[in-house]
C-alpha atoms as a PDB file:
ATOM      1  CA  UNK A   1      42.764   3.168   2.460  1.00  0.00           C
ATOM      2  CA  UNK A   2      42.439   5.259  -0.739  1.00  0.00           C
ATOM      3  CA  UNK A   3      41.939   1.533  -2.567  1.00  0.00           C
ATOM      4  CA  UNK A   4      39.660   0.312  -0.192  1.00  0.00           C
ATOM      5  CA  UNK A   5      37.123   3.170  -0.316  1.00  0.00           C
ATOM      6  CA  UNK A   6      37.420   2.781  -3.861  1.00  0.00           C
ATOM      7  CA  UNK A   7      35.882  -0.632  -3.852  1.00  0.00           C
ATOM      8  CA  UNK A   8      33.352   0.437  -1.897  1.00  0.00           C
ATOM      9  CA  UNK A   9      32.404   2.798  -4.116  1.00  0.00           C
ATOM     10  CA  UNK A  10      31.977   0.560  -6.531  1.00  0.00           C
ATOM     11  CA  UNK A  11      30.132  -1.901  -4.363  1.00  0.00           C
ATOM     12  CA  UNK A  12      27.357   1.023  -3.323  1.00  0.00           C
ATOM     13  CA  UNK A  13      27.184   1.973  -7.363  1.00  0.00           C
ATOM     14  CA  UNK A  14      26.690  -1.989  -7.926  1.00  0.00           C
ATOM     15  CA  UNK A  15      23.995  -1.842  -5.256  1.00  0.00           C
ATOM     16  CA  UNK A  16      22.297   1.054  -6.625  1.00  0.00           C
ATOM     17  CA  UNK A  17      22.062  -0.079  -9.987  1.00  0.00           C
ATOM     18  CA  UNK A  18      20.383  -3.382  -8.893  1.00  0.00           C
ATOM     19  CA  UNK A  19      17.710  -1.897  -7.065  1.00  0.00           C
ATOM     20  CA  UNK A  20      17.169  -0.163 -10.150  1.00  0.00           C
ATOM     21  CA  UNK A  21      17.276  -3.080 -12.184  1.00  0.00           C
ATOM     22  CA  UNK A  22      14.292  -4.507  -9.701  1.00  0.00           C
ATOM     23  CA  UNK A  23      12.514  -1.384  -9.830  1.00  0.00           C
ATOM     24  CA  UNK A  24      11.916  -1.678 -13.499  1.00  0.00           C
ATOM     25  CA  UNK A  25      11.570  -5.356 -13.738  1.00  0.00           C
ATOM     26  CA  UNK A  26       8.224  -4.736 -11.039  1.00  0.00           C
ATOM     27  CA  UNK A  27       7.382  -2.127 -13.435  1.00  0.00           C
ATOM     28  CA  UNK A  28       7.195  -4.145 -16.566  1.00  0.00           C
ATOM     29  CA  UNK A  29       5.857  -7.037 -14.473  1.00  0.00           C
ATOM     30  CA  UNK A  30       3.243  -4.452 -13.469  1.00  0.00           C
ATOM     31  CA  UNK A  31       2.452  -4.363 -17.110  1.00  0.00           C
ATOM     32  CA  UNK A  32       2.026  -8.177 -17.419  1.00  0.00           C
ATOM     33  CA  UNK A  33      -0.130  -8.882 -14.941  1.00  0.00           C
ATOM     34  CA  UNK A  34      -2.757  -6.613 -15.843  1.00  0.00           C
ATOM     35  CA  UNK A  35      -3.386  -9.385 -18.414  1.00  0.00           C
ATOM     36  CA  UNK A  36      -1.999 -12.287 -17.709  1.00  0.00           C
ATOM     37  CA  UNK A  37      -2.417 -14.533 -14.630  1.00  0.00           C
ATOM     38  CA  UNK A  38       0.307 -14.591 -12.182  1.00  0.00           C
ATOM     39  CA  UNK A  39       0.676 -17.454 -12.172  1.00  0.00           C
ATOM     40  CA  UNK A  40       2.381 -17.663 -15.435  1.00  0.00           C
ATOM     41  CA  UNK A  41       4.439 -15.037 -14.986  1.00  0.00           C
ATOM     42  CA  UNK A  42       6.104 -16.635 -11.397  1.00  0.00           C
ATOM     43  CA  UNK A  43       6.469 -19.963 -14.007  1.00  0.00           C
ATOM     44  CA  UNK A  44       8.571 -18.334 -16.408  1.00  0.00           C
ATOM     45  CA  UNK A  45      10.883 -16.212 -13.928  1.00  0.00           C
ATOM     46  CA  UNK A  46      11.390 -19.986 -12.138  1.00  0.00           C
ATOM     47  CA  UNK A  47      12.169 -21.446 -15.630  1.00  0.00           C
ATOM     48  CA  UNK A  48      14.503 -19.120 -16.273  1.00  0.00           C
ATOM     49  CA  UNK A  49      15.886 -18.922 -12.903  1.00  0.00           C
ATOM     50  CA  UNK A  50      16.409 -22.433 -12.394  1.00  0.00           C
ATOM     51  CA  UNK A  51      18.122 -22.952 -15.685  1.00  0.00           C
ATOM     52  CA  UNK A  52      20.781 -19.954 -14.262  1.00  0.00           C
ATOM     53  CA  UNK A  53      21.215 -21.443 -10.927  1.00  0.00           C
ATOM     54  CA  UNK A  54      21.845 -24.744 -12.341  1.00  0.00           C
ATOM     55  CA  UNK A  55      23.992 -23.675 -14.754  1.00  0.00           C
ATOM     56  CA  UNK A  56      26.507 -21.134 -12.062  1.00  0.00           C
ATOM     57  CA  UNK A  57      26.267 -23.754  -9.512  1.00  0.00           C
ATOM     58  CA  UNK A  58      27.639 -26.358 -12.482  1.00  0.00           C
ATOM     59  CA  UNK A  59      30.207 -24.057 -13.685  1.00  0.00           C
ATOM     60  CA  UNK A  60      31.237 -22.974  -9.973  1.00  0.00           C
ATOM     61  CA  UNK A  61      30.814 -26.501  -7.508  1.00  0.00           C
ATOM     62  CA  UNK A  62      28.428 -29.508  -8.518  1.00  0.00           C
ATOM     63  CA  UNK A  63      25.323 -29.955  -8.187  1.00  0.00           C
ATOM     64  CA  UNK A  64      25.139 -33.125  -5.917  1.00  0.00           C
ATOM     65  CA  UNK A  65      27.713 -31.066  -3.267  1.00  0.00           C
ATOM     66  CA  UNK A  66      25.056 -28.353  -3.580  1.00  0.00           C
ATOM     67  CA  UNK A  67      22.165 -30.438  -2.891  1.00  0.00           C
ATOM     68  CA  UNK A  68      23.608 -31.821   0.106  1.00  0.00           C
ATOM     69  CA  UNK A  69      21.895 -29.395   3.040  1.00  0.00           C
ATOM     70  CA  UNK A  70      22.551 -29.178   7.093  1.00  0.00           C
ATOM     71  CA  UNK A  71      18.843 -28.695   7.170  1.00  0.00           C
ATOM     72  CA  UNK A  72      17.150 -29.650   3.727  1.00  0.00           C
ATOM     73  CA  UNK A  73      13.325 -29.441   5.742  1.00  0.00           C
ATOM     74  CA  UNK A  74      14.559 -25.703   6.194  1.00  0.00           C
ATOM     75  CA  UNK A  75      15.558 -24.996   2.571  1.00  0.00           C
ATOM     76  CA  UNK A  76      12.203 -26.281   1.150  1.00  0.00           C
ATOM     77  CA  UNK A  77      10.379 -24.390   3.752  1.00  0.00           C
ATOM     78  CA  UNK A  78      12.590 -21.231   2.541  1.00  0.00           C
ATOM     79  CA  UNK A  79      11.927 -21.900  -0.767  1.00  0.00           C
ATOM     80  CA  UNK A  80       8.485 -21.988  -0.535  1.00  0.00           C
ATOM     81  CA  UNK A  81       8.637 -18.616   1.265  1.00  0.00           C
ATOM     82  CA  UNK A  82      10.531 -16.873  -1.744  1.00  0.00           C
ATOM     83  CA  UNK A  83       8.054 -18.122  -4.459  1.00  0.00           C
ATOM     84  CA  UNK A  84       5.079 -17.018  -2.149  1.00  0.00           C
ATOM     85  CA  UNK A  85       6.585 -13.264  -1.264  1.00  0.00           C
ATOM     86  CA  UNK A  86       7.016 -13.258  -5.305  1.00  0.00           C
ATOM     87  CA  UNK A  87       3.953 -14.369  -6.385  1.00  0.00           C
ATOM     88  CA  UNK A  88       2.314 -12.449  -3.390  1.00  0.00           C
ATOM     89  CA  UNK A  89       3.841  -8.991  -4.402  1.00  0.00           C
ATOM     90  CA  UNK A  90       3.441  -9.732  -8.020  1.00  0.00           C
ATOM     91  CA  UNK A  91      -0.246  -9.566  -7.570  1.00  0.00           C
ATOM     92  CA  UNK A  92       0.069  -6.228  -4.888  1.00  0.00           C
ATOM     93  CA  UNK A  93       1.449  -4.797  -8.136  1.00  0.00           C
ATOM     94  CA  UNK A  94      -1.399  -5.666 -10.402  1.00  0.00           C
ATOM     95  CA  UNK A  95      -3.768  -3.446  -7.528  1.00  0.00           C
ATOM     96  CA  UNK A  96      -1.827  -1.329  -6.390  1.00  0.00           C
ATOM     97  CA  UNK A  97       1.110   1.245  -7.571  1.00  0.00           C
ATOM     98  CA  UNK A  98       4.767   0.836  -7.663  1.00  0.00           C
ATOM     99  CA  UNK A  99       5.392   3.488  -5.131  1.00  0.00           C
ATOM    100  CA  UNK A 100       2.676   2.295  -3.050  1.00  0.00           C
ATOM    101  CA  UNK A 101       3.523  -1.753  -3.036  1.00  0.00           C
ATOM    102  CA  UNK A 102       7.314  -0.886  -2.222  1.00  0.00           C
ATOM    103  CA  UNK A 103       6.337   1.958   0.673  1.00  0.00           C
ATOM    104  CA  UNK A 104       4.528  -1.050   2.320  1.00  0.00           C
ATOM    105  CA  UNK A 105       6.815  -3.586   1.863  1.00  0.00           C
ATOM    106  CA  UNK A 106       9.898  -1.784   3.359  1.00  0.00           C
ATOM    107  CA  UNK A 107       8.902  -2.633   6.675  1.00  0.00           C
ATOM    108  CA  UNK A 108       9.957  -6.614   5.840  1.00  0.00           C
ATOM    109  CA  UNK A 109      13.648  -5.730   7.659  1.00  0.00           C
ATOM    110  CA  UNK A 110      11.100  -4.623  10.709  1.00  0.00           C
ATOM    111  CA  UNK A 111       9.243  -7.551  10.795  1.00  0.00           C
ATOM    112  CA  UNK A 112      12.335 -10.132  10.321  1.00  0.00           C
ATOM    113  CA  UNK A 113      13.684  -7.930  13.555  1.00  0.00           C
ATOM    114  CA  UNK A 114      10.337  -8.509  15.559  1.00  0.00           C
ATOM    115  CA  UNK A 115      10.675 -11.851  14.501  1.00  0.00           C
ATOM    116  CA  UNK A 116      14.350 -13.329  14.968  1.00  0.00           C
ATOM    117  CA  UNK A 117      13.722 -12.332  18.699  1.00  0.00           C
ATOM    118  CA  UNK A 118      11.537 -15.389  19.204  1.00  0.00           C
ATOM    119  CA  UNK A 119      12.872 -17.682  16.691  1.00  0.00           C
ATOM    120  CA  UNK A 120      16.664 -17.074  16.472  1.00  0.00           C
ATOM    121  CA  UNK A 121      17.151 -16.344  20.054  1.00  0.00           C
ATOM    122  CA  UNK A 122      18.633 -12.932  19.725  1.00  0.00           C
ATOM    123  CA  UNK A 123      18.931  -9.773  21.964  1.00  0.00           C
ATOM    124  CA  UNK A 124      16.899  -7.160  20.367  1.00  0.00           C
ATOM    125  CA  UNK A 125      17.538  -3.505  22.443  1.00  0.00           C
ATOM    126  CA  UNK A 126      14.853  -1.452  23.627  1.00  0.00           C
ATOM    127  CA  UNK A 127      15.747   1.210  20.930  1.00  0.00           C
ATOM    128  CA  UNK A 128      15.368  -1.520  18.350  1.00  0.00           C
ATOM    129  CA  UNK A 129      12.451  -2.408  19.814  1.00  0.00           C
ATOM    130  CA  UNK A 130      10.952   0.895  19.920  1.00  0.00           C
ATOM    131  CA  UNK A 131      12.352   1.944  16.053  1.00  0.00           C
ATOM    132  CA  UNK A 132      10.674  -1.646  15.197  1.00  0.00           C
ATOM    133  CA  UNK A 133       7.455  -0.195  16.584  1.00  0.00           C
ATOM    134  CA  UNK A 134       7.403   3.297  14.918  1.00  0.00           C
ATOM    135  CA  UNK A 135       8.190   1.609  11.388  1.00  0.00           C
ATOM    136  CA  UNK A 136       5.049  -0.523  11.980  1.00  0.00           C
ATOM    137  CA  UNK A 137       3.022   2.996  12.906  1.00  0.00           C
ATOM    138  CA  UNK A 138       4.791   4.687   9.417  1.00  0.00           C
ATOM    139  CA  UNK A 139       3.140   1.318   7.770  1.00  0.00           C
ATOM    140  CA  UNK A 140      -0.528   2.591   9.387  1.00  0.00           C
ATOM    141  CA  UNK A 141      -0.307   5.975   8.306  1.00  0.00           C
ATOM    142  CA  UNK A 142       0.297   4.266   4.803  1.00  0.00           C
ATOM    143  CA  UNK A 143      -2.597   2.212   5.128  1.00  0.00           C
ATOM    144  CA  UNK A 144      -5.243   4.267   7.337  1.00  0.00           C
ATOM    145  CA  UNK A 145      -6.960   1.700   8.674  1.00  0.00           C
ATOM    146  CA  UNK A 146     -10.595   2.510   9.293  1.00  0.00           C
ATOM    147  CA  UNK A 147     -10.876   5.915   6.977  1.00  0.00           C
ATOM    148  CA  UNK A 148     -12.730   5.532   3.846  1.00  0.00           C
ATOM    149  CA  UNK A 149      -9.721   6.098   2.037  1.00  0.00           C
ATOM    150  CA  UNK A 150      -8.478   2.785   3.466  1.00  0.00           C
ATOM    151  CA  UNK A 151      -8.169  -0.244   0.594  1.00  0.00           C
ATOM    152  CA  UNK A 152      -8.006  -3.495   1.148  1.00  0.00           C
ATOM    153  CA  UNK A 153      -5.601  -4.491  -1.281  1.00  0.00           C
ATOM    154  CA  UNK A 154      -2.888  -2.685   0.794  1.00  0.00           C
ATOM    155  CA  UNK A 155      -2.991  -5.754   2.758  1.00  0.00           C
ATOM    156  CA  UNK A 156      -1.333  -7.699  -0.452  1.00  0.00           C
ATOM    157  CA  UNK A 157       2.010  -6.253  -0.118  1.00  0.00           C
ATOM    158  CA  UNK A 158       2.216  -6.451   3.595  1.00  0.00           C
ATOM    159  CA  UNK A 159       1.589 -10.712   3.313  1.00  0.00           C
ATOM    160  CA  UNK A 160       4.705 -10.683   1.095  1.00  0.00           C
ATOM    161  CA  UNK A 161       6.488  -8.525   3.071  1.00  0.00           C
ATOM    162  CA  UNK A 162       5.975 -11.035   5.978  1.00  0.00           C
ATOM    163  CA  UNK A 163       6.894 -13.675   4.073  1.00  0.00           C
ATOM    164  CA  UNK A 164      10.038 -12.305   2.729  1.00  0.00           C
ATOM    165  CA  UNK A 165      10.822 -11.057   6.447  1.00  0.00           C
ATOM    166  CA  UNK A 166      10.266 -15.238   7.688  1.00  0.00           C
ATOM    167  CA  UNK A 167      12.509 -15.529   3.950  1.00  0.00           C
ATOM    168  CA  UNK A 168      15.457 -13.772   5.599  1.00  0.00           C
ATOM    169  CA  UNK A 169      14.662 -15.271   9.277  1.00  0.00           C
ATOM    170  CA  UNK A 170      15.068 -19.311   7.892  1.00  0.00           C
ATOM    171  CA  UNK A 171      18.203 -18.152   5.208  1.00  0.00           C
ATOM    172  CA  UNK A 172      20.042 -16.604   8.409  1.00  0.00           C
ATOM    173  CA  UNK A 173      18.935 -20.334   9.975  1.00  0.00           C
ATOM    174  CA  UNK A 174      20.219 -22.314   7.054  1.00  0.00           C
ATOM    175  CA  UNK A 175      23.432 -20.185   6.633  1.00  0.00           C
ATOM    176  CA  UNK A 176      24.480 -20.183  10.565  1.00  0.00           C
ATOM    177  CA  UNK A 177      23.984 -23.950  10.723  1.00  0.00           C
ATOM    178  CA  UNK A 178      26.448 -24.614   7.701  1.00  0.00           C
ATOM    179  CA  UNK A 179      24.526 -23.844   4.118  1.00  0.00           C
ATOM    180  CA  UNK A 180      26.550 -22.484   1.637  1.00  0.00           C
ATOM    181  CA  UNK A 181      25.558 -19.841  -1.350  1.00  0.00           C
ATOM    182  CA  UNK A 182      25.752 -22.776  -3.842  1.00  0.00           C
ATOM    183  CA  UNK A 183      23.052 -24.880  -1.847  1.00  0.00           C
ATOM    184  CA  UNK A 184      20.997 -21.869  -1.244  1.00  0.00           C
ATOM    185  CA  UNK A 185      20.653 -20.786  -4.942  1.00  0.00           C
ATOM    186  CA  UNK A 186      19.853 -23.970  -5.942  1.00  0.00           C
ATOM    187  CA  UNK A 187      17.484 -25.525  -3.156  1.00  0.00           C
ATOM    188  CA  UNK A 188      15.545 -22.190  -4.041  1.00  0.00           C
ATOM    189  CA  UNK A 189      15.332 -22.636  -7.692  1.00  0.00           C
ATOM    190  CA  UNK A 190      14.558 -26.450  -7.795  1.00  0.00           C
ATOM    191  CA  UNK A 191      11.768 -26.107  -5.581  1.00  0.00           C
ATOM    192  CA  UNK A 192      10.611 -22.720  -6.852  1.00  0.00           C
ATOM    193  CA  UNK A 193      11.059 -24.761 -10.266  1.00  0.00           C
ATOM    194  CA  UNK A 194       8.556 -27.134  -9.188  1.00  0.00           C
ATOM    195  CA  UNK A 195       5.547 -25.217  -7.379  1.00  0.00           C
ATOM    196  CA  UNK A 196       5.849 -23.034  -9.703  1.00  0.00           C
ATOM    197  CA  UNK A 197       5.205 -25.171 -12.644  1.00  0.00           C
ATOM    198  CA  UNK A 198       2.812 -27.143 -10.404  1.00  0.00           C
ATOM    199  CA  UNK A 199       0.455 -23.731 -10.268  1.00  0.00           C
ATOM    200  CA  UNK A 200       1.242 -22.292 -13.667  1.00  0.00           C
ATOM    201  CA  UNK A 201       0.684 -25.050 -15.925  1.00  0.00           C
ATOM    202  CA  UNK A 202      -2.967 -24.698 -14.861  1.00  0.00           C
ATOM    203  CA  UNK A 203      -2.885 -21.178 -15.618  1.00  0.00           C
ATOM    204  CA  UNK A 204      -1.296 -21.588 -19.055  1.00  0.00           C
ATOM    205  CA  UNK A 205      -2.397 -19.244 -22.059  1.00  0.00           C
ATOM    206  CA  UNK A 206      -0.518 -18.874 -25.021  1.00  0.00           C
ATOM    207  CA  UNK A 207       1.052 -15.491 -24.748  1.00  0.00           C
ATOM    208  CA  UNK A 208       1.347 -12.622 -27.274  1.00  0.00           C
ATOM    209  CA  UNK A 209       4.354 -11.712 -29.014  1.00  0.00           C
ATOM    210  CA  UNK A 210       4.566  -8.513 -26.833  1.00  0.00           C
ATOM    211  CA  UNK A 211       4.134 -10.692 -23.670  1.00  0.00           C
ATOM    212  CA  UNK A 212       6.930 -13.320 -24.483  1.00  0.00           C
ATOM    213  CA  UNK A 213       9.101  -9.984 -25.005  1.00  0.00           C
ATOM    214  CA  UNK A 214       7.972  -9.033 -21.371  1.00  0.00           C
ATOM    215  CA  UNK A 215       8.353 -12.001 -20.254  1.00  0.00           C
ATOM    216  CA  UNK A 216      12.054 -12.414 -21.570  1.00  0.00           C
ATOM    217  CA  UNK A 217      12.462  -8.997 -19.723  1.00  0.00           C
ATOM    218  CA  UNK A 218      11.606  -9.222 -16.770  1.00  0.00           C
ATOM    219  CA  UNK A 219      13.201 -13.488 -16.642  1.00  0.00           C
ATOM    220  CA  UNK A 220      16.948 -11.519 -17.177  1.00  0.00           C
ATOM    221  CA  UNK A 221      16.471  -8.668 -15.076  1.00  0.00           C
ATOM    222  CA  UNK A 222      15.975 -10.669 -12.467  1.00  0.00           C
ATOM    223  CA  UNK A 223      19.079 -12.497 -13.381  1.00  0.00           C
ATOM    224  CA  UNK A 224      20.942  -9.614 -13.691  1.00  0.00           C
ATOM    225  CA  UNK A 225      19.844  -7.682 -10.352  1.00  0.00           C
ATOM    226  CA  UNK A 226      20.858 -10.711  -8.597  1.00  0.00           C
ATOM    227  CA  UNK A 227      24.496 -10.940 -10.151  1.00  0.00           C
ATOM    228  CA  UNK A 228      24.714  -7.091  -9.623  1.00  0.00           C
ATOM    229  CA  UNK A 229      24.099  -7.661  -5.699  1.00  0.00           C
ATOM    230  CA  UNK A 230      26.563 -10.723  -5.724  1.00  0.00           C
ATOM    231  CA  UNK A 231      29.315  -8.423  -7.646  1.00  0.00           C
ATOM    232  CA  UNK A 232      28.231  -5.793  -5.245  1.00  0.00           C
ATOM    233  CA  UNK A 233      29.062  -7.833  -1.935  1.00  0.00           C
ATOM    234  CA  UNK A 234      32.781  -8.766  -3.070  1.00  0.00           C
ATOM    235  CA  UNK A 235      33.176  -4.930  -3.337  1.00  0.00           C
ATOM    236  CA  UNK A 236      31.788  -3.642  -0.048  1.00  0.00           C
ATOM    237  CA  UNK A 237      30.342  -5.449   3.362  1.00  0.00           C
ATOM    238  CA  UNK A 238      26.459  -5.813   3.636  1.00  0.00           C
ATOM    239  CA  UNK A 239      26.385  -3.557   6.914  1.00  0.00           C
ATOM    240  CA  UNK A 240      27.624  -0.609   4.413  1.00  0.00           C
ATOM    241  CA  UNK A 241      25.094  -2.013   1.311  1.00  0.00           C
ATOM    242  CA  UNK A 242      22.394  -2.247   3.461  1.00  0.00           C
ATOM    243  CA  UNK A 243      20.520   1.413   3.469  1.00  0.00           C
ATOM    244  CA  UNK A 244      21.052   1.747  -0.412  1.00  0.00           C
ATOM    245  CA  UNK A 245      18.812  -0.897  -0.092  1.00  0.00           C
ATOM    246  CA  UNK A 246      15.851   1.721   0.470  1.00  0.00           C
ATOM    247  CA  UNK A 247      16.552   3.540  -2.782  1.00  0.00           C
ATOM    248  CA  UNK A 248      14.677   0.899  -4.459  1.00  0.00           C
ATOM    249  CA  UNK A 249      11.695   2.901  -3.065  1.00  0.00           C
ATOM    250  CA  UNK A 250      13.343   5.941  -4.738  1.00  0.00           C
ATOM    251  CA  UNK A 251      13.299   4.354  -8.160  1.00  0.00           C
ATOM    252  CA  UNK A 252      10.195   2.650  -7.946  1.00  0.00           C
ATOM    253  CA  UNK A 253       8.570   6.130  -7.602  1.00  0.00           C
ATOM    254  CA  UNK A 254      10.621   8.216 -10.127  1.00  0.00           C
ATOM    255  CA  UNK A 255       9.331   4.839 -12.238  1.00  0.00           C
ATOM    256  CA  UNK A 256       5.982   4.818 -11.307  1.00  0.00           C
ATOM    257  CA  UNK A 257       5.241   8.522 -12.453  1.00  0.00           C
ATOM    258  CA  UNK A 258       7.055   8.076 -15.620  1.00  0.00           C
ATOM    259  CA  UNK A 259       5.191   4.924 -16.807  1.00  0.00           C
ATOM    260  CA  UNK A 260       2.402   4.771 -15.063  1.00  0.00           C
ATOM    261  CA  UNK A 261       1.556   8.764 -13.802  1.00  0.00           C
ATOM    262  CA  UNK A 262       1.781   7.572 -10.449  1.00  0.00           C
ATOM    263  CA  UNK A 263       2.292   9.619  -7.839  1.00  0.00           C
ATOM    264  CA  UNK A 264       1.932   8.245  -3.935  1.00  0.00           C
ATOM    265  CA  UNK A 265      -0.231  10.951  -2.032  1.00  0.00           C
ATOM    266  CA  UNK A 266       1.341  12.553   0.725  1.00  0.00           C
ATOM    267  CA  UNK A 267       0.133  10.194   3.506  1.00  0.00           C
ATOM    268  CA  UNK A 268       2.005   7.127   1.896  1.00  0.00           C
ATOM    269  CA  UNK A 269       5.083   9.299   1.576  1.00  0.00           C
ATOM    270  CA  UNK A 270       4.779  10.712   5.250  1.00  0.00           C
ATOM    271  CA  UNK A 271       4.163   6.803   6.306  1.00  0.00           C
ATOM    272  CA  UNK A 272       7.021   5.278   4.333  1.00  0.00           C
ATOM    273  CA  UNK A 273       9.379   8.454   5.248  1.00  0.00           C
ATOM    274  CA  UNK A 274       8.374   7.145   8.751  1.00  0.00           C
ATOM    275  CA  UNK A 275       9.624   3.494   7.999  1.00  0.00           C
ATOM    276  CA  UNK A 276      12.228   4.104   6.038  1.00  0.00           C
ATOM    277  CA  UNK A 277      13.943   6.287   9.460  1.00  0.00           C
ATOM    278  CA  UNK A 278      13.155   3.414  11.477  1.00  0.00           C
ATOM    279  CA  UNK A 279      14.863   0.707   9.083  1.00  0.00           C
ATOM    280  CA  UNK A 280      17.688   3.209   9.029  1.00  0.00           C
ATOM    281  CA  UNK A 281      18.344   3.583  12.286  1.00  0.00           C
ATOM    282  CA  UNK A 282      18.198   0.208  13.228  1.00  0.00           C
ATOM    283  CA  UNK A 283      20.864  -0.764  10.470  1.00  0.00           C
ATOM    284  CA  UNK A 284      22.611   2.338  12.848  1.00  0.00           C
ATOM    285  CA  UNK A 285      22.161   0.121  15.905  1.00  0.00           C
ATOM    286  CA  UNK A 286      23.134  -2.992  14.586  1.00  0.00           C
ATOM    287  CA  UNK A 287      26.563  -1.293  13.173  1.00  0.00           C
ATOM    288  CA  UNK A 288      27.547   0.696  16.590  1.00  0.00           C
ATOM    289  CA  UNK A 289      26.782  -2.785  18.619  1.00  0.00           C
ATOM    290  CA  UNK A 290      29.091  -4.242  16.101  1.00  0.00           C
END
């Protein structure tokens, strides 16, 4: 027993430190975009990330067992959603603050609740239901629809928060109907690879020295948050990593006012304290039905 809560210590530290990882990697991206199109940025993370995935699948399976998919129509159409809730965000960041981007897009778990009801067939409980709908009230005190205070570019982070929600809706598709990690990493790469490089050749500039540095940053960061939340799962279940999720939010702030002198005002805090509870006590649901 003493062992096994050991692990999952180390599995919730593992957790932690990716979300920090990802808080600072949308903090220096925050930085790149103010000058550079986004474009270019997405096309270097794919680069990078394809040469990775190809390179762990290699080392791991083989590529042609990895390319061989259940549903291959669903793993391009998942693909394409992971390169769009990137790119999306990527430009929320460039308008809008850390804090502020990651209070709106915590309600993604809310909408990929709302949504596996009608696509994935599954029982959602009236108290689901109803935390589902208070998150998505926490999302309009953030946003204050109608006020004058009200911006438009709040809407940014909510599209990629859809998509990522519809990300996690096709993944759960692609996984139940036989899709293996290996497949997953690299259908998402290969096509990433490509629209990517489709859309940011176009947007080509030569970069600074400063900016390849960035660049370079923010290419292994993302590398290394995702090994950090694969290292994290072999140490502890994702019911029990799950809420750590949320202190991405946490960093993202403390990071925010230490770069940037950001500080959310204390609508956007009340509003994503308010969605925050609801994802929480949904992940509560989902563990006493289990």
């Amino acid at each position: 027993m003493e062992a096994e809560r050991t692990l999952v210590g180390k599995g919730v530290l593992l957790c932690l430190a990716a979300m920090l990882v990802f808080a600072s990697q949308d903090a220096v991206t925050k930085i790149l975009v103010q000058d550079m199109s986004v474009a270019q940025v997405v096309l270097v993370r794919y680069w990078v990330f394809a040469l990775f995935a190809i390179v762990w699948v290699s080392r791991t399976s083989t590529i042609r067992h990895a390319l061989r998919s259940v549903r291959p129509k669903l793993q391009v159409l998942r693909s394409l959603l992971s390169i769009a809730e990137i790119a999306i965000f990527n430009l929320a960041l460039r308008h809008l603050g850390l804090a502020e981007s990651h209070s709106l897009m915590a309600a993604f778990p809310l909408m990929a609740i709302a949504l596996a009801a009608p696509i994935l067939g599954e029982r959602v409980s009236m108290k689901s239901w109803l935390a589902v709908c208070v998150g998505f009230a926490g999302t309009l005190v953030i946003l204050r629809p109608g006020l004058d205070v009200f911006k438009p570019e709040s809407l940014i982070p909510l599209t990629a928060a859809l998509c990522f929600a519809c990300y996690h809706v096709v993944t759960r598709q692609v996984s139940s109907a036989g899709d293996g990690f290996h497949t997953n990493i690299l259908y998402m790469a290969l096509i990433g690879f490509v629209c990517a490089t489709l859309f940011g050749v176009t947007a080509w500039r030569a970069p600074s020295m400063q900016e390849w540095v960035l660049l370079a940053v923010i290419s292994i960061m993302s590398v290394a948050a995702q090994l950090l939340l694969v290292k994290a799962l072999e140490y502890a279940p994702a019911s029990v990593l799950q809420p750590f999720n949320y202190s991405l939010l946490v960093f993202a702030t403390i990071i925010g006012f230490l770069v940037f002198s950001e500080l959310p005002d204390r609508w956007t805090i009340v509003g994503a304290g308010i969605v925050i509870a609801s994802g929480l006590y949904v992940i509560y649901l989902q563990r006493t039905r289990e």
